[in-house]
C-alpha atoms as a PDB file:
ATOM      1  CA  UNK A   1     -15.973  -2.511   1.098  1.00  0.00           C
ATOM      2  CA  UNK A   2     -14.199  -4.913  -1.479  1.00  0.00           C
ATOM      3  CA  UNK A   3     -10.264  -4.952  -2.036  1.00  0.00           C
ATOM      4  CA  UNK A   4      -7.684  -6.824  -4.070  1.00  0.00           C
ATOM      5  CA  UNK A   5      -4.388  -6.063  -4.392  1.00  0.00           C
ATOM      6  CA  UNK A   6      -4.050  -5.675  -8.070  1.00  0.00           C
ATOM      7  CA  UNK A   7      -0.313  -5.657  -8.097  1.00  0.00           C
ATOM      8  CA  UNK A   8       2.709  -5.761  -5.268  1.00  0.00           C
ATOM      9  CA  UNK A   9       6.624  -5.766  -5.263  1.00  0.00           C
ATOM     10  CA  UNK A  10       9.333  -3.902  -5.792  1.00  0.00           C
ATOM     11  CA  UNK A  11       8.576  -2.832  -9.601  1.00  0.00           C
ATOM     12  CA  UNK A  12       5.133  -1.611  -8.849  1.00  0.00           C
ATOM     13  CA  UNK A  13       2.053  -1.476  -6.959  1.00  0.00           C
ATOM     14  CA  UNK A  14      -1.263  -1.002  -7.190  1.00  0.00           C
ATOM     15  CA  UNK A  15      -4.683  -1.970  -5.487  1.00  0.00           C
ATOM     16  CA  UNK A  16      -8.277  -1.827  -5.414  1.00  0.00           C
ATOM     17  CA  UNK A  17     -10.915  -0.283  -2.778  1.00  0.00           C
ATOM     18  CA  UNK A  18     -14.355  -0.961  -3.936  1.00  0.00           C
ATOM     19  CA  UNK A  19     -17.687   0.709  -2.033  1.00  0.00           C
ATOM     20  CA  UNK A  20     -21.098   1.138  -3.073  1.00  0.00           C
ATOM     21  CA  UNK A  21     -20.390   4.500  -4.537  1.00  0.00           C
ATOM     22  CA  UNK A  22     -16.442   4.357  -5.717  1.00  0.00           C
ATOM     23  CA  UNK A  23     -13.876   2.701  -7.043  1.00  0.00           C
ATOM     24  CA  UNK A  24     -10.544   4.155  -5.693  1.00  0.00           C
ATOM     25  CA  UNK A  25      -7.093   3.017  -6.613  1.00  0.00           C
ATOM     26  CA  UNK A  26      -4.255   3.161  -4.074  1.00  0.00           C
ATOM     27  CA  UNK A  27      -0.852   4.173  -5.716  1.00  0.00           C
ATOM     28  CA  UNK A  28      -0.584   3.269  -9.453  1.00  0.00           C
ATOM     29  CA  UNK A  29       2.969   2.230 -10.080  1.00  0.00           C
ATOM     30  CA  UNK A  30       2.990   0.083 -13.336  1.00  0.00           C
ATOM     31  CA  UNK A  31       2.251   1.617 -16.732  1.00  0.00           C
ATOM     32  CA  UNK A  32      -1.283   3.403 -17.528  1.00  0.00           C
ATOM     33  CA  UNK A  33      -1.846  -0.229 -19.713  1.00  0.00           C
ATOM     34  CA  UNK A  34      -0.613  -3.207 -17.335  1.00  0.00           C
ATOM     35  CA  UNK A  35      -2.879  -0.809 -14.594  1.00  0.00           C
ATOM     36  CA  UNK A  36      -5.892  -1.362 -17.493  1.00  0.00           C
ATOM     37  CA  UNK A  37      -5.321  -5.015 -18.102  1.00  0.00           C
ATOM     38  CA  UNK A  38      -4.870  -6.169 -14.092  1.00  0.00           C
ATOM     39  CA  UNK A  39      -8.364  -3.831 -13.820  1.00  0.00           C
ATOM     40  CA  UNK A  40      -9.793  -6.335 -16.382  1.00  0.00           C
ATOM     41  CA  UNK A  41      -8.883  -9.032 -14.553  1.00  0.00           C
ATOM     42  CA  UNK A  42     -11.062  -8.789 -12.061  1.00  0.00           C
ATOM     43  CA  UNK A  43     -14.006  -7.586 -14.168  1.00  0.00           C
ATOM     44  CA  UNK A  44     -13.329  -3.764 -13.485  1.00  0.00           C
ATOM     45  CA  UNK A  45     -13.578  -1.056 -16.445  1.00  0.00           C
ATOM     46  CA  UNK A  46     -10.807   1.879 -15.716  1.00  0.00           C
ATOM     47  CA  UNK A  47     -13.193   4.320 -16.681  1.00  0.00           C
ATOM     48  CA  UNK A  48     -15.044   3.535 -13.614  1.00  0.00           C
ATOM     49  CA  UNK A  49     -12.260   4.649 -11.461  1.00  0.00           C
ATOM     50  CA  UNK A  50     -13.299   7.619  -9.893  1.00  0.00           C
ATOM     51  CA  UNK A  51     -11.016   8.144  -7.061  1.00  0.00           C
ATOM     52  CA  UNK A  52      -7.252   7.453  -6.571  1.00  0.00           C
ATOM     53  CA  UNK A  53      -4.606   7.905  -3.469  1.00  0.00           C
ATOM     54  CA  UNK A  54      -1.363   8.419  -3.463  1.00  0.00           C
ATOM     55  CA  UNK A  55       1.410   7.144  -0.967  1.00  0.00           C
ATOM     56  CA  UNK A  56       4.965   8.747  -2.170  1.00  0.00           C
ATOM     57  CA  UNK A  57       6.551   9.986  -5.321  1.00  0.00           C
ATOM     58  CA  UNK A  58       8.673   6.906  -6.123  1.00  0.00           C
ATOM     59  CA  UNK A  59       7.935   5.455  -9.411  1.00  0.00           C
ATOM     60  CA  UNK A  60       7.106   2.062  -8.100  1.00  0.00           C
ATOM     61  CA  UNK A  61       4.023   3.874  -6.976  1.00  0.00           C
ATOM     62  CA  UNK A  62       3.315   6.544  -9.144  1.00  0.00           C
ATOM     63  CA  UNK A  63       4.526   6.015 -12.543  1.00  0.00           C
ATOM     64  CA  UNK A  64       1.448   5.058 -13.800  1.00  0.00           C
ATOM     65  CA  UNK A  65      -0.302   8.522 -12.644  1.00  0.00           C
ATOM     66  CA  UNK A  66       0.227  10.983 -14.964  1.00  0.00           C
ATOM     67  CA  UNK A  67      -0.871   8.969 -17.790  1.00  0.00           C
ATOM     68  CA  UNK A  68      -4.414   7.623 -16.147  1.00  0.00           C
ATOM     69  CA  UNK A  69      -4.929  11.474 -15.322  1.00  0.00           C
ATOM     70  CA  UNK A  70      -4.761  12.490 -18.642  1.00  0.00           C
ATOM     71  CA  UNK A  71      -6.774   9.485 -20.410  1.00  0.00           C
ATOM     72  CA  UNK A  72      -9.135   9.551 -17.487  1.00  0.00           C
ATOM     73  CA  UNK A  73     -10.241  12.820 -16.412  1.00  0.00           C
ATOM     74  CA  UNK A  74     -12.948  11.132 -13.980  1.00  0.00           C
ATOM     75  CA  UNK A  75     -10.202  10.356 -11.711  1.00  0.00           C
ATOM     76  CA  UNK A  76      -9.693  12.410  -8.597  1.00  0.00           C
ATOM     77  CA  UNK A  77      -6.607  12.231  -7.486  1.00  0.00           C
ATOM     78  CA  UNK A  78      -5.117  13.041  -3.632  1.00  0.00           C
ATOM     79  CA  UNK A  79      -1.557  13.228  -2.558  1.00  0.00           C
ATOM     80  CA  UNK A  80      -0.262  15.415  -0.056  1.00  0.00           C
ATOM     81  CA  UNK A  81       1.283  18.861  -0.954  1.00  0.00           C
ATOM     82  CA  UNK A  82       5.163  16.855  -0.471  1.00  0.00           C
ATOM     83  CA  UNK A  83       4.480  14.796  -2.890  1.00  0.00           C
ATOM     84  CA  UNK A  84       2.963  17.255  -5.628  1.00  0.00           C
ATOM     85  CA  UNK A  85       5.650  19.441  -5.413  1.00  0.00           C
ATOM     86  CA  UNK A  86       8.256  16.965  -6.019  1.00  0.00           C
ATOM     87  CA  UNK A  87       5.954  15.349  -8.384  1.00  0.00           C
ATOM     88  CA  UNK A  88       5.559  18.499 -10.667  1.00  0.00           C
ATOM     89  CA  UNK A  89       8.446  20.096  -9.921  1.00  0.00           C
ATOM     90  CA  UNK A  90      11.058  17.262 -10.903  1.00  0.00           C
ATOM     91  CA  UNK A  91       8.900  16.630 -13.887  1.00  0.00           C
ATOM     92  CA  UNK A  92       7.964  12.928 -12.917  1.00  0.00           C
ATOM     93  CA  UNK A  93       4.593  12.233 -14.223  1.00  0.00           C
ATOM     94  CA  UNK A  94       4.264  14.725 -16.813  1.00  0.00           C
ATOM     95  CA  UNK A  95       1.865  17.682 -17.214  1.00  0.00           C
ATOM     96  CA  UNK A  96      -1.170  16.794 -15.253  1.00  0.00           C
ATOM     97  CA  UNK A  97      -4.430  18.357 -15.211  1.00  0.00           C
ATOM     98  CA  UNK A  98      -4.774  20.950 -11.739  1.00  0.00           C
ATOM     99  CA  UNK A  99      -8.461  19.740 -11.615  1.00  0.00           C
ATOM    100  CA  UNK A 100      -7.750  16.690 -10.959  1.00  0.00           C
ATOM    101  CA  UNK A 101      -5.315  17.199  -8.288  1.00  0.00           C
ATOM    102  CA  UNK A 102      -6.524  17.461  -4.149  1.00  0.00           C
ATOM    103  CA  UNK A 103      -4.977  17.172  -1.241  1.00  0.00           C
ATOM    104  CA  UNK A 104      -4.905  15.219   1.634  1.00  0.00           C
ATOM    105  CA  UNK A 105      -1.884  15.669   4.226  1.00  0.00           C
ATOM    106  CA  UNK A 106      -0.653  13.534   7.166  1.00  0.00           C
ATOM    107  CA  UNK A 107      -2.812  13.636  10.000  1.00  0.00           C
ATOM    108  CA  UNK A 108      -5.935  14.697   8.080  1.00  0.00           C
ATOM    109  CA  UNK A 109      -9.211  12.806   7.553  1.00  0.00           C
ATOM    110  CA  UNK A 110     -11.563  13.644   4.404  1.00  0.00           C
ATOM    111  CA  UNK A 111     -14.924  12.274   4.089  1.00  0.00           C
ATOM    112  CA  UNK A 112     -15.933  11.221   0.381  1.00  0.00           C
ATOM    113  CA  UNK A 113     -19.498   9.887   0.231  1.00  0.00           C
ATOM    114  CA  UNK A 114     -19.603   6.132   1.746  1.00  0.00           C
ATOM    115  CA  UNK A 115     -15.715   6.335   2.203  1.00  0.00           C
ATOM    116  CA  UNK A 116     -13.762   8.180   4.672  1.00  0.00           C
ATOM    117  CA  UNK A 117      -9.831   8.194   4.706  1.00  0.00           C
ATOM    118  CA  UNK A 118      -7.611   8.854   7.174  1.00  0.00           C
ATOM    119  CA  UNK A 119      -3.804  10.066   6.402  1.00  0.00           C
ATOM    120  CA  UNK A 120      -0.494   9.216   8.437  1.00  0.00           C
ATOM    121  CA  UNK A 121       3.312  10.143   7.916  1.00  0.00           C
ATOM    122  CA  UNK A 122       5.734   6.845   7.363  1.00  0.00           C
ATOM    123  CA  UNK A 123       9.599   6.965   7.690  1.00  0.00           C
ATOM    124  CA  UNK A 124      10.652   6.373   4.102  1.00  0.00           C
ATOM    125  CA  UNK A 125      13.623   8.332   1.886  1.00  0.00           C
ATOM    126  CA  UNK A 126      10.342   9.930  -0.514  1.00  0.00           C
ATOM    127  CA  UNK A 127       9.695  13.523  -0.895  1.00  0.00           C
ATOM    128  CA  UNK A 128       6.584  13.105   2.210  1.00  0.00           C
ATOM    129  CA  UNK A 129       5.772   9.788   2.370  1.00  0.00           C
ATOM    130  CA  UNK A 130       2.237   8.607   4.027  1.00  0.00           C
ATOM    131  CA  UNK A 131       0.013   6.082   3.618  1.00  0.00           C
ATOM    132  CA  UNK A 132      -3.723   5.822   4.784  1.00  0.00           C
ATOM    133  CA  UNK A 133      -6.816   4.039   6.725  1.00  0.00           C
ATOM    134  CA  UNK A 134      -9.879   3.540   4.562  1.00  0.00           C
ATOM    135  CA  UNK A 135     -13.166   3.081   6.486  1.00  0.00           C
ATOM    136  CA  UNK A 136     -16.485   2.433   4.984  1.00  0.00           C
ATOM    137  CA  UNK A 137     -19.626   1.361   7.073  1.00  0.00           C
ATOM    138  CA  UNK A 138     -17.657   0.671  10.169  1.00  0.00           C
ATOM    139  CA  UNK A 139     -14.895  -1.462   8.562  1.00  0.00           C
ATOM    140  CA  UNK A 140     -11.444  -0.075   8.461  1.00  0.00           C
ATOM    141  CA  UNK A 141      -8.723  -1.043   6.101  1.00  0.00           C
ATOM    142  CA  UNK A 142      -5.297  -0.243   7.106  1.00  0.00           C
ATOM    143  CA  UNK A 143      -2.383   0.427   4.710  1.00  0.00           C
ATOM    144  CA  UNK A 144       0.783   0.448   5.517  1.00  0.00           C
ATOM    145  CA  UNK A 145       4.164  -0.200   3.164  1.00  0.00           C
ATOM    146  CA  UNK A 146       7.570   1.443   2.283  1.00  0.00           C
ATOM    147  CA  UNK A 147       8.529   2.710   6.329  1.00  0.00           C
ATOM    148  CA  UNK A 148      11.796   1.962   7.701  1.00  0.00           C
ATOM    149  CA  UNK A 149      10.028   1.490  10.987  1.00  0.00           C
ATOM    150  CA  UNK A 150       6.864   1.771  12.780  1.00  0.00           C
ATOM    151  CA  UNK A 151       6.442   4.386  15.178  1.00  0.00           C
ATOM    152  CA  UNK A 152       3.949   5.002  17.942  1.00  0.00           C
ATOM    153  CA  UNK A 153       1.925   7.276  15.390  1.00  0.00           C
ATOM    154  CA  UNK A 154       1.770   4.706  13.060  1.00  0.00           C
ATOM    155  CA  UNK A 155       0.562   1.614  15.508  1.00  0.00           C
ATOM    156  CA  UNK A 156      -2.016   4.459  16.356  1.00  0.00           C
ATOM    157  CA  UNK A 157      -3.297   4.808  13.282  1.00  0.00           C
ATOM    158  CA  UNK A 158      -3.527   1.479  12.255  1.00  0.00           C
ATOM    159  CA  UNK A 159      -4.916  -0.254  15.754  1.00  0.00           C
ATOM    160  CA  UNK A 160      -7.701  -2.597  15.104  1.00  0.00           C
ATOM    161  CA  UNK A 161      -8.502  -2.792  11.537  1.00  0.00           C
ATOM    162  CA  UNK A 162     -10.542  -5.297   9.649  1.00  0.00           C
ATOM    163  CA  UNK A 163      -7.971  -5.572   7.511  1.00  0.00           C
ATOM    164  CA  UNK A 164      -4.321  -4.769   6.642  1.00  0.00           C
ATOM    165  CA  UNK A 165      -2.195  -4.080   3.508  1.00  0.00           C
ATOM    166  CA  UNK A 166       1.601  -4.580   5.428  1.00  0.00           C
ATOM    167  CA  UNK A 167       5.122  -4.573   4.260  1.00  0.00           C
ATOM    168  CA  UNK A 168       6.720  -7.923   4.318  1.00  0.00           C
ATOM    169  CA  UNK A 169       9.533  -6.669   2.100  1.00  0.00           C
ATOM    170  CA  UNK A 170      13.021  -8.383   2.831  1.00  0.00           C
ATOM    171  CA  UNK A 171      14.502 -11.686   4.753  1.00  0.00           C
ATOM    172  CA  UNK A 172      17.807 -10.080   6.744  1.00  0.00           C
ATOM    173  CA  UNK A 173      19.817 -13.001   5.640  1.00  0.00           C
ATOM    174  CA  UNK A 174      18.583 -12.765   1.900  1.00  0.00           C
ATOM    175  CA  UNK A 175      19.419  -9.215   1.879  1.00  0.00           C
ATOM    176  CA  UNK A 176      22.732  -9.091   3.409  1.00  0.00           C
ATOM    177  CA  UNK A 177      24.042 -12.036   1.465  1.00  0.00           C
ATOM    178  CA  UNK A 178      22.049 -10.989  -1.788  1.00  0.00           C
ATOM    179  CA  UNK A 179      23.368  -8.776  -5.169  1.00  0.00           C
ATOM    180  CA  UNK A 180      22.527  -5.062  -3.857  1.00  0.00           C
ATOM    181  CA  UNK A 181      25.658  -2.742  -3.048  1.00  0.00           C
ATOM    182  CA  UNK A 182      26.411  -2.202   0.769  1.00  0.00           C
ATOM    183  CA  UNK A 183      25.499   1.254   0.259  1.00  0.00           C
ATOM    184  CA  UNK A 184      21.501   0.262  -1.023  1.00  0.00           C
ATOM    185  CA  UNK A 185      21.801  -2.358   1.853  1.00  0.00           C
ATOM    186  CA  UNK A 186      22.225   0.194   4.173  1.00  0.00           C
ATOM    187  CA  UNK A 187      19.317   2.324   2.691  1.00  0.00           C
ATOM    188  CA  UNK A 188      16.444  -0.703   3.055  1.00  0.00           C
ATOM    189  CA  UNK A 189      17.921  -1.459   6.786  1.00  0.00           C
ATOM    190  CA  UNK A 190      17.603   2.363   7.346  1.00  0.00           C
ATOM    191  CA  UNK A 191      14.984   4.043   9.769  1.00  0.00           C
ATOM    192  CA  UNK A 192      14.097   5.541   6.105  1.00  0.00           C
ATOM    193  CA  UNK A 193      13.941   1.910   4.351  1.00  0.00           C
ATOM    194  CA  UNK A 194      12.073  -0.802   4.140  1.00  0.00           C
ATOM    195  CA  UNK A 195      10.339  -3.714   6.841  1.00  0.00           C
ATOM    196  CA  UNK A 196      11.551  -6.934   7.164  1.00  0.00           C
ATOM    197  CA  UNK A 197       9.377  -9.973   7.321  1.00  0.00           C
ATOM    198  CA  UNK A 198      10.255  -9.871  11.161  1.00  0.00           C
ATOM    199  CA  UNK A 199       9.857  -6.329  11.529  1.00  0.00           C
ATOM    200  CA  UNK A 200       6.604  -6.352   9.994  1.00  0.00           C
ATOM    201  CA  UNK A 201       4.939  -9.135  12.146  1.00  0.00           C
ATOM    202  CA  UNK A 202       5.819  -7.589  15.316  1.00  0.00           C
ATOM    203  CA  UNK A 203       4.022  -4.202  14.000  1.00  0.00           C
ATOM    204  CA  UNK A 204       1.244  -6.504  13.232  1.00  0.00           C
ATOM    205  CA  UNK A 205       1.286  -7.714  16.684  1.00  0.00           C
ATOM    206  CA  UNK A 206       0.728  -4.784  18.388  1.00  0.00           C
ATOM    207  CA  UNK A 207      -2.277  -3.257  16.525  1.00  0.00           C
ATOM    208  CA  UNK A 208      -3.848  -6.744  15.326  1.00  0.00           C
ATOM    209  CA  UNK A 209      -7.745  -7.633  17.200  1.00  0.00           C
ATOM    210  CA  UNK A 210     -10.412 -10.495  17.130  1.00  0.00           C
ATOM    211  CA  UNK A 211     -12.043  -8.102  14.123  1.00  0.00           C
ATOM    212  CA  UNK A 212      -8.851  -8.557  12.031  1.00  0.00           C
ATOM    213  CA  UNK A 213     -10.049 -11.020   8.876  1.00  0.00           C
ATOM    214  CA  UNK A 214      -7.069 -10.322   6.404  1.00  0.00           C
ATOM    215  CA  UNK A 215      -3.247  -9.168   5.997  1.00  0.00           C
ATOM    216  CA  UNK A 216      -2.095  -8.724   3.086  1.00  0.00           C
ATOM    217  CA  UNK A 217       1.453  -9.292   2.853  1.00  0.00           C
ATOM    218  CA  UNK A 218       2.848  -6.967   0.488  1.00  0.00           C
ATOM    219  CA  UNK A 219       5.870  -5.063  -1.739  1.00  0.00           C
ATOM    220  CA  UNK A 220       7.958  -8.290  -1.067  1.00  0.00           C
ATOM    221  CA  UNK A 221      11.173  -7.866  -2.812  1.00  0.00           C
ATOM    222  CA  UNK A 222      12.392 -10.251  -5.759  1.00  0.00           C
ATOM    223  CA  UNK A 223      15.852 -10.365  -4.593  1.00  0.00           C
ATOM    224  CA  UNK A 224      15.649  -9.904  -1.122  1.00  0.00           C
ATOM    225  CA  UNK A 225      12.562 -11.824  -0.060  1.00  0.00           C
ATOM    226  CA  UNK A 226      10.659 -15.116  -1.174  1.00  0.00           C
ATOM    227  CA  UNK A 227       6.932 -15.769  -1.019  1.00  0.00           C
ATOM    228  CA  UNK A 228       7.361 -18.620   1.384  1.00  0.00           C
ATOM    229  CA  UNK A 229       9.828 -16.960   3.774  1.00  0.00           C
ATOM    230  CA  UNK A 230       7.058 -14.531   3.906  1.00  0.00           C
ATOM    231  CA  UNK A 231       4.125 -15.908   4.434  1.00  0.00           C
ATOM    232  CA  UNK A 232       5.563 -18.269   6.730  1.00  0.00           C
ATOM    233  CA  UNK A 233       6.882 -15.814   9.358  1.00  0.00           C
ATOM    234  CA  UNK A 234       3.598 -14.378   9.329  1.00  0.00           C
ATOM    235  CA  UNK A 235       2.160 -17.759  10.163  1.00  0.00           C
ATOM    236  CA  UNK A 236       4.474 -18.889  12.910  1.00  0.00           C
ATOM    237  CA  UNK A 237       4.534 -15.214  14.488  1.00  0.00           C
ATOM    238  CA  UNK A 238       0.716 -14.166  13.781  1.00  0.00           C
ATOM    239  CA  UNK A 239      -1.091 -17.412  13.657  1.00  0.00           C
ATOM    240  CA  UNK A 240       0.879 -19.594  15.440  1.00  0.00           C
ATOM    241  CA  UNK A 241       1.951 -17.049  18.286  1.00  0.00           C
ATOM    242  CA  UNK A 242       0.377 -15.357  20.171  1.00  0.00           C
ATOM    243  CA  UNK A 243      -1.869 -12.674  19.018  1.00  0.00           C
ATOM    244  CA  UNK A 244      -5.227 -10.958  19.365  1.00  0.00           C
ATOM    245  CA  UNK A 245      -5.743 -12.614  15.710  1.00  0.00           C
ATOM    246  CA  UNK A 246      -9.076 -15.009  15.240  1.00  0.00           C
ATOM    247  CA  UNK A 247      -8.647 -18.364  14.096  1.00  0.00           C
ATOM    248  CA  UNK A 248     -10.322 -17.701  10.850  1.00  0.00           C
ATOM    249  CA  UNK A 249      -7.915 -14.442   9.802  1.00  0.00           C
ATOM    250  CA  UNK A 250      -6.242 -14.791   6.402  1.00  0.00           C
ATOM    251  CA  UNK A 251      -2.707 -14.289   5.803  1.00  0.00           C
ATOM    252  CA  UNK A 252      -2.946 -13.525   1.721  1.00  0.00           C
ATOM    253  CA  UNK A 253       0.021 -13.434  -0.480  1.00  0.00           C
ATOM    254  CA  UNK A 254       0.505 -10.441  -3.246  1.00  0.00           C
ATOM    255  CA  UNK A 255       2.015 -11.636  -6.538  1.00  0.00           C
ATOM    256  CA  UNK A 256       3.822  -8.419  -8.963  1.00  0.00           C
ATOM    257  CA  UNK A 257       1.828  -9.980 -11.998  1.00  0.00           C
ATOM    258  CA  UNK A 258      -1.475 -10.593 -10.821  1.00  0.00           C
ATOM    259  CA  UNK A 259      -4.856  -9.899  -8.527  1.00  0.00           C
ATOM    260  CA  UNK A 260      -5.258 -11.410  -5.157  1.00  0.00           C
ATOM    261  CA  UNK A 261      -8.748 -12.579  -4.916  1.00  0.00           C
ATOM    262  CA  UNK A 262     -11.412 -10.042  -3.943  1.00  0.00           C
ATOM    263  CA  UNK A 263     -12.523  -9.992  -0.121  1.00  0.00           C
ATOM    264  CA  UNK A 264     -15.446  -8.356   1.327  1.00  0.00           C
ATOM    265  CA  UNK A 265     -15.223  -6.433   4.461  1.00  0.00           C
END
């Protein structure tokens, strides 16, 4: 299994799960063309995409789907019944082909081929928000963004993975001393918000093992958050501290504009 975050933040996101027999996309928040053009980047054709997952409805993650659906009809797309409704209902992607739509709900595994995916419910103010475990030949990547929290269920779900997509989204002192209203505040420090760098660490440091090679530190927010004070909480609480972690694991920063580099699990 190969993966590279094509594109993380607060404006969009987007990223890559390569196997020998798909290439899957994992939310598709940016435009149908900026999607195209980060693809290109690292030497993937869109029409090659075959398979794409869904977390939640919000457009930072799914504003981009509609329009690959239509220009792409090789693209299977899954997203829990939640998230379709509101979808199509509210009218937020457009008119999208039914034959392209399946479902995959919280708690449920499907089997694809080479690829098997695992569902699980997050705590997030979205129609049904989830996000998933993708295992191929014994290695398990773990996903995990927009939660207010991390609950039992979720630690569960995510124990032991090869590798981890994780929410490093705000700094508390950025945020409370940063531009946003009290009442949007109060939303990202909500049970139904967003992790801190802080919050997100200690997650990691329940469910992280020897096998764990990469975190990707991810949907950081412009205003609220900086690369640095990311990355280095995850250092001095991950690497530094003390965790199950190997010496050799990877703490890899996502960018809004461009790829990480490709890893191979």
């Amino acid at each position: 299994m190969k993966i590279t975050v094509l594109s993380s933040g607060s404006d969009g996101n987007c990223s890559l799960i390569m196997t020998d027999q798909h290439k899957v996309l994992l939310d598709a928040g940016l435009s149908g063309k900026k999607i195209e053009d980060l693809l290109t980047q690292v030497h993937v054709d869109i029409n090659d995409i075959d398979l794409a997952f869904l977390s939640h409805d919000h457009s930072d993650h799914s504003k981009g789907l509609g329009v690959l659906m239509r220009r792409y009809p090789k693209i299977q797309v899954y997203a829990n019944r939640g998230s379709w409704d509101f979808l199509i209902r509210k009218r937020k992607i457009g008119k999208v082909p039914v034959e392209q739509m399946n479902f995959i709900d919280p708690g449920q595994t499907l089997e694809i081929d080479d690829l098997t995916i695992t569902a699980f419910a997050t705590s997030h103010d979205a129609a049904c928000p989830q996000y998933y475990v993708f295992e191929n030949k014994g290695k398990r990547f773990a996903c995990l963004t927009d939660t207010g929290y991390v609950s039992s269920k979720m630690e569960q779900a995510i124990r032991g993975a090869d590798a981890y997509l994780m929410e490093f989204n705000y700094d508390p002192m950025m945020l409370r001393n940063g531009p946003y209203s009290w009442s949007l505040k109060d939303r990202i420090l909500s049970d139904h918000g967003h992790l801190s760098n802080e919050d997100a660490a200690n997650a990691l440091l329940d469910v992280v093992s020897e096998k764990t090679k990469y975190i990707f530190l991810a949907h950081r927010s412009q205003h609220n958050n900086t690369k640095k004070l990311a990355h280095q909480t995850a250092v001095e609480m991950l690497v530094e501290g003390e965790s199950a972690l190997p010496p050799d694991v990877q703490i890899l920063d996502t960018d809004p504009e461009k790829p990480t580099k490709i890893i191979k699990l």
